[in-house]
Protein backbone atom coordinates (compact mmCIF):
# COMPACT_ATOMS: atom_id res chain seq x y z
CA UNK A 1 30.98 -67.57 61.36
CA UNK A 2 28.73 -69.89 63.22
CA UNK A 3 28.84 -67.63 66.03
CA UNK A 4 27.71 -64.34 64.53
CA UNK A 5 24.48 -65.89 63.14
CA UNK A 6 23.63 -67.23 65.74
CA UNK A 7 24.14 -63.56 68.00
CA UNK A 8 22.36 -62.56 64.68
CA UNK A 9 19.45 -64.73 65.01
CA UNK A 10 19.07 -63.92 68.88
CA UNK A 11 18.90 -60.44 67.90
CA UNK A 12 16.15 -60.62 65.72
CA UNK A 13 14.31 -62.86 68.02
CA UNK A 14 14.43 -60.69 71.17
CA UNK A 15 13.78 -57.64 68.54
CA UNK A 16 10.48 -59.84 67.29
CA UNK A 17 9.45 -60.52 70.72
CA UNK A 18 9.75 -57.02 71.61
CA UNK A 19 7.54 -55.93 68.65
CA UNK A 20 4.68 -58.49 69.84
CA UNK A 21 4.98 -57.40 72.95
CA UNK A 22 4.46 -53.62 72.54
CA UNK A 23 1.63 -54.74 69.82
CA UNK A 24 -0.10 -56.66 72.26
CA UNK A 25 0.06 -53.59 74.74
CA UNK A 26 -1.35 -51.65 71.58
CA UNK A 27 -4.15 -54.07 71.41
CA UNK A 28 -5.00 -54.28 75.44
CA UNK A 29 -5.41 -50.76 75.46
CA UNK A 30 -7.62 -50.78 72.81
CA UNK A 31 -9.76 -52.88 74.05
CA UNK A 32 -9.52 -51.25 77.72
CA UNK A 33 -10.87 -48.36 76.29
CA UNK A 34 -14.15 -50.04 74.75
CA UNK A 35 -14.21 -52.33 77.76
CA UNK A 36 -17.69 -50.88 78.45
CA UNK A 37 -20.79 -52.20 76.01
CA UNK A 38 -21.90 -48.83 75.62
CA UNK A 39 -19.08 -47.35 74.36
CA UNK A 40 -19.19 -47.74 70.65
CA UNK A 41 -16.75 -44.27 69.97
CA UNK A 42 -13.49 -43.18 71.39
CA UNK A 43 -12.20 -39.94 70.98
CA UNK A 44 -8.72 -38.27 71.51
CA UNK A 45 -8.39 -35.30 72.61
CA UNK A 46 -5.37 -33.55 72.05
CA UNK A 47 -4.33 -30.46 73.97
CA UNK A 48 -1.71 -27.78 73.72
CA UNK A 49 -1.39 -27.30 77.32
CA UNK A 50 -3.47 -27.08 80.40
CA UNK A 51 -1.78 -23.96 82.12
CA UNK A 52 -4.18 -21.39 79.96
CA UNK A 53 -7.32 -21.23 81.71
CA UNK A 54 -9.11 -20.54 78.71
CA UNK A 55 -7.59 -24.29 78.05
CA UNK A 56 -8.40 -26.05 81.12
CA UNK A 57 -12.13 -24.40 80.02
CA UNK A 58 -12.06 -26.18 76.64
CA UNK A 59 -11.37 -29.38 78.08
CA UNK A 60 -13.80 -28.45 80.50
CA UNK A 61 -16.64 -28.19 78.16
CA UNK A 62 -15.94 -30.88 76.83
CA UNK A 63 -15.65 -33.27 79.72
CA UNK A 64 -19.26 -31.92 80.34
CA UNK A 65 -20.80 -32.16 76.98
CA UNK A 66 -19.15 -35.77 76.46
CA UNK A 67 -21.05 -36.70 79.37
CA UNK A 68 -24.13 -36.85 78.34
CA UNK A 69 -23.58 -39.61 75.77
CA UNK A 70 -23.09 -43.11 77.17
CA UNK A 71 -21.59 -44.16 74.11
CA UNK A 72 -18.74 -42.14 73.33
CA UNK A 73 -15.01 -42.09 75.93
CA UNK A 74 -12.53 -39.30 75.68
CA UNK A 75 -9.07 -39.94 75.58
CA UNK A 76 -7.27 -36.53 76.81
CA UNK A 77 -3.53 -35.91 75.99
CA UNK A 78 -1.52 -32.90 77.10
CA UNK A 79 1.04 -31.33 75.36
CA UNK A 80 2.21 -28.90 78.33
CA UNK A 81 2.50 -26.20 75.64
CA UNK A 82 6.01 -28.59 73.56
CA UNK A 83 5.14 -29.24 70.25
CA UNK A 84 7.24 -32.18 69.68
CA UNK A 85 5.46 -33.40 73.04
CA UNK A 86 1.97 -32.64 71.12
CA UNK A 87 3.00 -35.15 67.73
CA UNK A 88 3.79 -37.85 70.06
CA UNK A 89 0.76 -37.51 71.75
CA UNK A 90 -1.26 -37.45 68.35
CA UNK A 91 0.42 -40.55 67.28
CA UNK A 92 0.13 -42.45 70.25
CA UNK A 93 -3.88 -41.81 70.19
CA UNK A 94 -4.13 -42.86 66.70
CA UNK A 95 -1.79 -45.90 67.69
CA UNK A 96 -4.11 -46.74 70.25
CA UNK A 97 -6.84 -47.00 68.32
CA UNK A 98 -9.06 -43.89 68.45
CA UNK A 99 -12.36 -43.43 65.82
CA UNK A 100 -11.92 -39.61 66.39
CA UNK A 101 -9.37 -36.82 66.80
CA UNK A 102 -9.83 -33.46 68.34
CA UNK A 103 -6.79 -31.07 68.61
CA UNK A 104 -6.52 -27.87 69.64
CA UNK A 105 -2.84 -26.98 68.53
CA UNK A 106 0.08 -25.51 69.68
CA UNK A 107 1.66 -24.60 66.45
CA UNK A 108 -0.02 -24.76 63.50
CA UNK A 109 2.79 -24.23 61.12
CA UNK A 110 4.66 -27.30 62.86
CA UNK A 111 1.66 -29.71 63.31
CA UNK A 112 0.03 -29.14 60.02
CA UNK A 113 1.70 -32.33 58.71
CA UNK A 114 0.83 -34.17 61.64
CA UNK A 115 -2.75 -33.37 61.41
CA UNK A 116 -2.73 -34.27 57.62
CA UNK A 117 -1.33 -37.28 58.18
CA UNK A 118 -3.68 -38.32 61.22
CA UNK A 119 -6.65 -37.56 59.03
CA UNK A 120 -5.57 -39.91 56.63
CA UNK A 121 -6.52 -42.49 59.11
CA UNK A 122 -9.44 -41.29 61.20
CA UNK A 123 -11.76 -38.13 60.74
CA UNK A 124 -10.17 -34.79 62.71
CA UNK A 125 -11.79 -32.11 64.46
CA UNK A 126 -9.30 -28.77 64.66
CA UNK A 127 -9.71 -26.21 67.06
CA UNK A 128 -9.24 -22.75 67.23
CA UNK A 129 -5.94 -22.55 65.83
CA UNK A 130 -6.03 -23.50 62.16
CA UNK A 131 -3.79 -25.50 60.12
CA UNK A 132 -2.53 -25.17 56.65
CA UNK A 133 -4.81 -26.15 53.75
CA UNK A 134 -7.94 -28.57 54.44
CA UNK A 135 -6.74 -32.01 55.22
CA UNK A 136 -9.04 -32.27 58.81
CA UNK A 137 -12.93 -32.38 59.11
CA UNK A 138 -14.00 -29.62 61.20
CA UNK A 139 -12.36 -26.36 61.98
CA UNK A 140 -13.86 -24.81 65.06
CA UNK A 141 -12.69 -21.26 66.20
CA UNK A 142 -13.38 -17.57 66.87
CA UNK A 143 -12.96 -15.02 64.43
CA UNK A 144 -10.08 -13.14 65.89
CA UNK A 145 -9.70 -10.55 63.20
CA UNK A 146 -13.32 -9.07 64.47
CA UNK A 147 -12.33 -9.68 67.85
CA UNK A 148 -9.62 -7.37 67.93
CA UNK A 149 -11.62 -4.90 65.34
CA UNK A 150 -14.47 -4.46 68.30
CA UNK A 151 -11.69 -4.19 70.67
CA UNK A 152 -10.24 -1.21 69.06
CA UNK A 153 -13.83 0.20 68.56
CA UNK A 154 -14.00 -0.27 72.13
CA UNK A 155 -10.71 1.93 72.66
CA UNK A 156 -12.06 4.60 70.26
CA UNK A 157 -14.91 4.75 72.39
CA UNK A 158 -13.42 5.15 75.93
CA UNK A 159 -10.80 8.05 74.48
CA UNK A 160 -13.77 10.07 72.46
CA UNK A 161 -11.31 12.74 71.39
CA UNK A 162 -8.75 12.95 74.44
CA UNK A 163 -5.34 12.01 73.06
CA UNK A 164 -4.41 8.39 74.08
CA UNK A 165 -1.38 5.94 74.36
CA UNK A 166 -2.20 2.54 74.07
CA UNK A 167 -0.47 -0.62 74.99
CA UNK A 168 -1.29 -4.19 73.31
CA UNK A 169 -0.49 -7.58 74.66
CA UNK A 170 0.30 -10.20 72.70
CA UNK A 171 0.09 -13.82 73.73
CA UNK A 172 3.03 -15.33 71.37
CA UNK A 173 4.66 -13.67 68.38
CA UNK A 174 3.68 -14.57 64.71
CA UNK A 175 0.63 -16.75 65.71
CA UNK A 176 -2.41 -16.81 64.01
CA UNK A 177 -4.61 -15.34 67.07
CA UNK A 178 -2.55 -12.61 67.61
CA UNK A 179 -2.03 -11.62 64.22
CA UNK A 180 -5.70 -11.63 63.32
CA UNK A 181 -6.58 -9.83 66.49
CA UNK A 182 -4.18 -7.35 66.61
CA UNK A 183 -5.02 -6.96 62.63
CA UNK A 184 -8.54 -6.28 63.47
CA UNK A 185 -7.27 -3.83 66.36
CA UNK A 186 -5.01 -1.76 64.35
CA UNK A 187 -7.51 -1.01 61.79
CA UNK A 188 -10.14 0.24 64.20
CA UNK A 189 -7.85 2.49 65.52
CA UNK A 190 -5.33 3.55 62.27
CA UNK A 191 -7.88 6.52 61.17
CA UNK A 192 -7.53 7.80 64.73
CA UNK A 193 -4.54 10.56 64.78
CA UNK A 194 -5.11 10.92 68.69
CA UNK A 195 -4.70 7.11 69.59
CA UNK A 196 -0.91 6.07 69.67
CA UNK A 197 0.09 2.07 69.78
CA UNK A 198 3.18 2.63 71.96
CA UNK A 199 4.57 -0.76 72.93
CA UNK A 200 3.59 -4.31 71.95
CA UNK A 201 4.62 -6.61 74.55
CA UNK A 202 4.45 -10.45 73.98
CA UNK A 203 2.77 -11.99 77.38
CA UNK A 204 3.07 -15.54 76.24
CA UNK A 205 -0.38 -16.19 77.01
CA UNK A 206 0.42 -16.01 80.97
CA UNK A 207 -0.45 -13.53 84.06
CA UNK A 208 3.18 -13.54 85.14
CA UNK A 209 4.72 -13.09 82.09
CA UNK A 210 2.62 -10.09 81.39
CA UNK A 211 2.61 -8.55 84.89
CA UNK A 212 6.20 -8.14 85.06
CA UNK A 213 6.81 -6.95 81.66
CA UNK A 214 4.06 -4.24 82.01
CA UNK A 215 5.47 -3.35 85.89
CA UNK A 216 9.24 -2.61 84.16
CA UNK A 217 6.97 -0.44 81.29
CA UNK A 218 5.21 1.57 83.65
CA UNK A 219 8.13 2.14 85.94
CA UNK A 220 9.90 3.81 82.71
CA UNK A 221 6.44 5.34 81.34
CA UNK A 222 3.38 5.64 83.42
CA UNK A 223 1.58 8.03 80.86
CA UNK A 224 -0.67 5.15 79.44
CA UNK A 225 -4.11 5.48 79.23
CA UNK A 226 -5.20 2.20 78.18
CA UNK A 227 -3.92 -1.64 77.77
CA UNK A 228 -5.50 -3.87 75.03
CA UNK A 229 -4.70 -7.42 76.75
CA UNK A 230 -4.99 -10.76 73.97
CA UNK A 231 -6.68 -12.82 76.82
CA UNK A 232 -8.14 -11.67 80.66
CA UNK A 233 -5.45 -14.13 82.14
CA UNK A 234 -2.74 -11.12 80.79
CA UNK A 235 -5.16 -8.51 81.68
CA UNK A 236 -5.28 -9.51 84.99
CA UNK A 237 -1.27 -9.03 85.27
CA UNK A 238 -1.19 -5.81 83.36
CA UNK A 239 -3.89 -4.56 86.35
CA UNK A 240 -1.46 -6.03 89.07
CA UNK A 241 1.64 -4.32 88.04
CA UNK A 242 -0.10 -1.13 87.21
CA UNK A 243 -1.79 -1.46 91.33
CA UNK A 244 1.44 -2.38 92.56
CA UNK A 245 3.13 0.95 90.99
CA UNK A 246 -0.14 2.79 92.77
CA UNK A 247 -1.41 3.64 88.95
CA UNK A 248 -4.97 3.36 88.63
CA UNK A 249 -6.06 5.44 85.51
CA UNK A 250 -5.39 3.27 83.32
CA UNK A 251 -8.50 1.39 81.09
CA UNK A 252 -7.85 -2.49 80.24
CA UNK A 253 -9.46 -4.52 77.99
CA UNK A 254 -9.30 -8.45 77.69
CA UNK A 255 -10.52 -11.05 75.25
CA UNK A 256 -11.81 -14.57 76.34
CA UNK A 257 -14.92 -13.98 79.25
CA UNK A 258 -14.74 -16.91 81.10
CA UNK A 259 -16.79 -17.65 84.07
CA UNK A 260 -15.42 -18.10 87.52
CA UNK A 261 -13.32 -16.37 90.05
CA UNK A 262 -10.94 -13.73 88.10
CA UNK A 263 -12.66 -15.21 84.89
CA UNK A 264 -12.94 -12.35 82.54
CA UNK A 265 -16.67 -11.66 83.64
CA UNK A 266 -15.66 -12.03 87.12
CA UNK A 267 -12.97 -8.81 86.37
CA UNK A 268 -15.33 -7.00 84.35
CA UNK A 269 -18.16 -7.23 87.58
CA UNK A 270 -15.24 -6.18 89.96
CA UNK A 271 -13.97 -2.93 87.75
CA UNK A 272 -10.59 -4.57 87.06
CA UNK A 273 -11.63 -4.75 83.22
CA UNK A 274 -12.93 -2.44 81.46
CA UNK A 275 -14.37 -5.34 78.79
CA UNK A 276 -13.68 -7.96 77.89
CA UNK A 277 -14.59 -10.05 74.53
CA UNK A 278 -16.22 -13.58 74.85
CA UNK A 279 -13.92 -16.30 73.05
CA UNK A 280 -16.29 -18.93 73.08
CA UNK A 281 -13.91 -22.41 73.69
CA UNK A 282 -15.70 -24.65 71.07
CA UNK A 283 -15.80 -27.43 73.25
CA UNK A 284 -19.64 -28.28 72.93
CA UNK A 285 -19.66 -27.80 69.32
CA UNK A 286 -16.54 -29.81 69.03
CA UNK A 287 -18.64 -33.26 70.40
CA UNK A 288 -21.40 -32.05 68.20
CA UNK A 289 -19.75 -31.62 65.49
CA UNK A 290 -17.61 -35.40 66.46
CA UNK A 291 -21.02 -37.22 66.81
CA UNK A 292 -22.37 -36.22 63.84
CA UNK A 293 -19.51 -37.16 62.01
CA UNK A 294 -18.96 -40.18 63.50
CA UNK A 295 -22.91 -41.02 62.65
CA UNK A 296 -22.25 -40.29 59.26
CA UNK A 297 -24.75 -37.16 59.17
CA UNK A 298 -25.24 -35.25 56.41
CA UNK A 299 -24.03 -31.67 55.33
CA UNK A 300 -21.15 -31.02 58.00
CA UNK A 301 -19.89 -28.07 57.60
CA UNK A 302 -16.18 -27.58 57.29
CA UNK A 303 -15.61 -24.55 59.18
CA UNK A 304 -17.97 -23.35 61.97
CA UNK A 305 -17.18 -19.48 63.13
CA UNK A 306 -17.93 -19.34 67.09
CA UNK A 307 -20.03 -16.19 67.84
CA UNK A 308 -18.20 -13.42 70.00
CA UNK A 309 -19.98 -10.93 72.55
CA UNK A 310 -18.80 -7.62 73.96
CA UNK A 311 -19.07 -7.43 77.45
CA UNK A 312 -18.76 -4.40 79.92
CA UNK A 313 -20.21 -3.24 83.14
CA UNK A 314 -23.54 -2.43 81.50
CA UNK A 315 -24.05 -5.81 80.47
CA UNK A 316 -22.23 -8.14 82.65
CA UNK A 317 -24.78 -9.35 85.35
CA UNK A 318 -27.21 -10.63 82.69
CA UNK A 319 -24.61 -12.82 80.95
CA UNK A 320 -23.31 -14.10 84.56
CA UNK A 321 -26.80 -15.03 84.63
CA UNK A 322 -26.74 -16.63 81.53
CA UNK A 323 -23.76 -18.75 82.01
CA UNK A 324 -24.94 -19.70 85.63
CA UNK A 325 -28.28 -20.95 84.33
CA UNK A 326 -26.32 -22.79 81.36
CA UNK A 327 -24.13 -24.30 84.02
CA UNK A 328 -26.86 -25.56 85.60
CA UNK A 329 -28.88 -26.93 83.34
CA UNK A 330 -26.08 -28.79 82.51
CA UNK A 331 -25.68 -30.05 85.67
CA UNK A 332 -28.70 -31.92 85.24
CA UNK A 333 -27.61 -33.43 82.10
């Protein structure tokens, strides 16, 4: 009897010391990260994955825009595109002691809770994919349904008349990007009896992915006139596998215009694209949007809509001109 309370007691001793321990870590980290007496704010940043250049931009963006404010530190987590990965990332910022939580998600439906429950504790800035209902502070993101509406003008346009069989690429079934673009992109195009949706092809988001599902396409059906690509990134692949078949009538169009080589303005310069769509990452107005509710501004709003630009080879050089004088004003920051 004697024996088993005492193995009892050492137990709960060594499970008590292991407690303080990992609490003290808790607290040492904390306190690492506001080491600095001009850093008054930390932020977490929570990421779905860093393998999407349109990603790597958002985080980007907002490396650059955090650095010109002494006084806040980002804390970046990513979530290499595993949800489950992503929650245990989101608790172990809030665990370490964050004032702030940005999250751009990699499943809403699945991280909704998550995100409710972190904003319990501190305020949360969401972007572009939303989550359900309105427990966060900010929601930050494009609006894809018009996206994908201007894309299918843009299809109308190129075909005039001429019959046409169009491909779309989707970057992951059922989520909320896709279906509001693709939405937006059906209904340009439904009063069109000449323009025919022939396969929808689910690209994951990658180059790879969507190369070698459009190569085995083409190699069964090269009559396609034009490919309606989700992001550049996939547009880029659907161009490779349709030059490595020696097929180079067909149009594509991408969404997301990032700067940089094979960016989406970069393609559209080059003739790979036909246009592309700017997707506009939200980084910038993500920090905003953090500062001012971290200052306790007035008259946040709770949803900002992130302007979109069409962009094709009559209009390209000026916005490369744009971004380059953007970047380096920035620069200067």
């Amino acid at each position: 009897m004697i024996g088993k309370l005492k193995f009892k007691i050492v137990i709960f001793l060594s499970l008590a010391i292991v407690f303080l321990i990992l609490f003290s870590l808790i607290i040492i980290e904390n306190i690492r990260m506001k080491n600095s007496d001009s850093v008054e704010y930390v932020i977490g940043m929570s990421q779905a994955n860093l393998y999407e250049p349109w990603r790597i931009s958002m985080n980007e963006e907002i490396s650059n825009e955090a650095k010109k404010y002494k006084n806040i530190k980002i804390v970046y987590k990513d979530a290499g595109g595993d949800t489950n990965k992503q929650k245990k990332d989101i608790d172990e910022l809030l665990n370490s002691g964050i004032d702030l939580l940005i999250v751009s998600i990699n499943d809403s439906e699945k991280l909704t809770p998550v995100v409710s429950k972190a904003y319990k504790s501190v305020p949360v800035v969401v972007l572009d994919r939303a989550v359900e209902g309105y427990n966060y502070s900010v929601y930050i993101g494009p609006d894809n349904e018009k996206i994908g509406r201007e894309a299918g003008k843009m299809v109308v346009d190129l075909l005039g008349n001429s019959e046409g069989r169009v491909i779309e690429i989707q970057g992951l079934l059922n989520s909320h990007p896709d279906i509001d673009r693709s939405k937006g992109f059906r209904e340009a195009i439904k009063q069109c009896d000449n323009i025919k949706i022939v396969r929808t092809v689910i690209g994951e988001w990658q180059k790879d992915e969507a190369e070698d599902k459009i190569e085995e396409l083409l190699k069964e059906d090269r009559n396609i006139d034009i490919i309606f690509a989700h992001n550049d990134y996939m547009a880029l692949g659907a161009y490779k596998a349709a030059y490595k078949l020696g097929i180079n009538n067909i149009k594509i169009i991408g969404v997301d215009g990032l700067t940089g080589e094979n960016g989406g303005l970069d393609l559209v310069s080059r003739g790979i694209l036909q246009g592309t769509f700017t997707c506009s990452t939200g980084g910038k107005e993500a920090v905003d949007s953090a500062l001012n509710i971290l200052n306790k501004k007035k008259k946040i709003p709770k949803k900002i809509v992130l302007k979109s630009d069409k962009i094709t080879k009559s209009n390209v050089n000026e916005y490369l001109n744009d971004k380059f004088k953007y970047l380096k004003d920035s620069s200067k920051s």
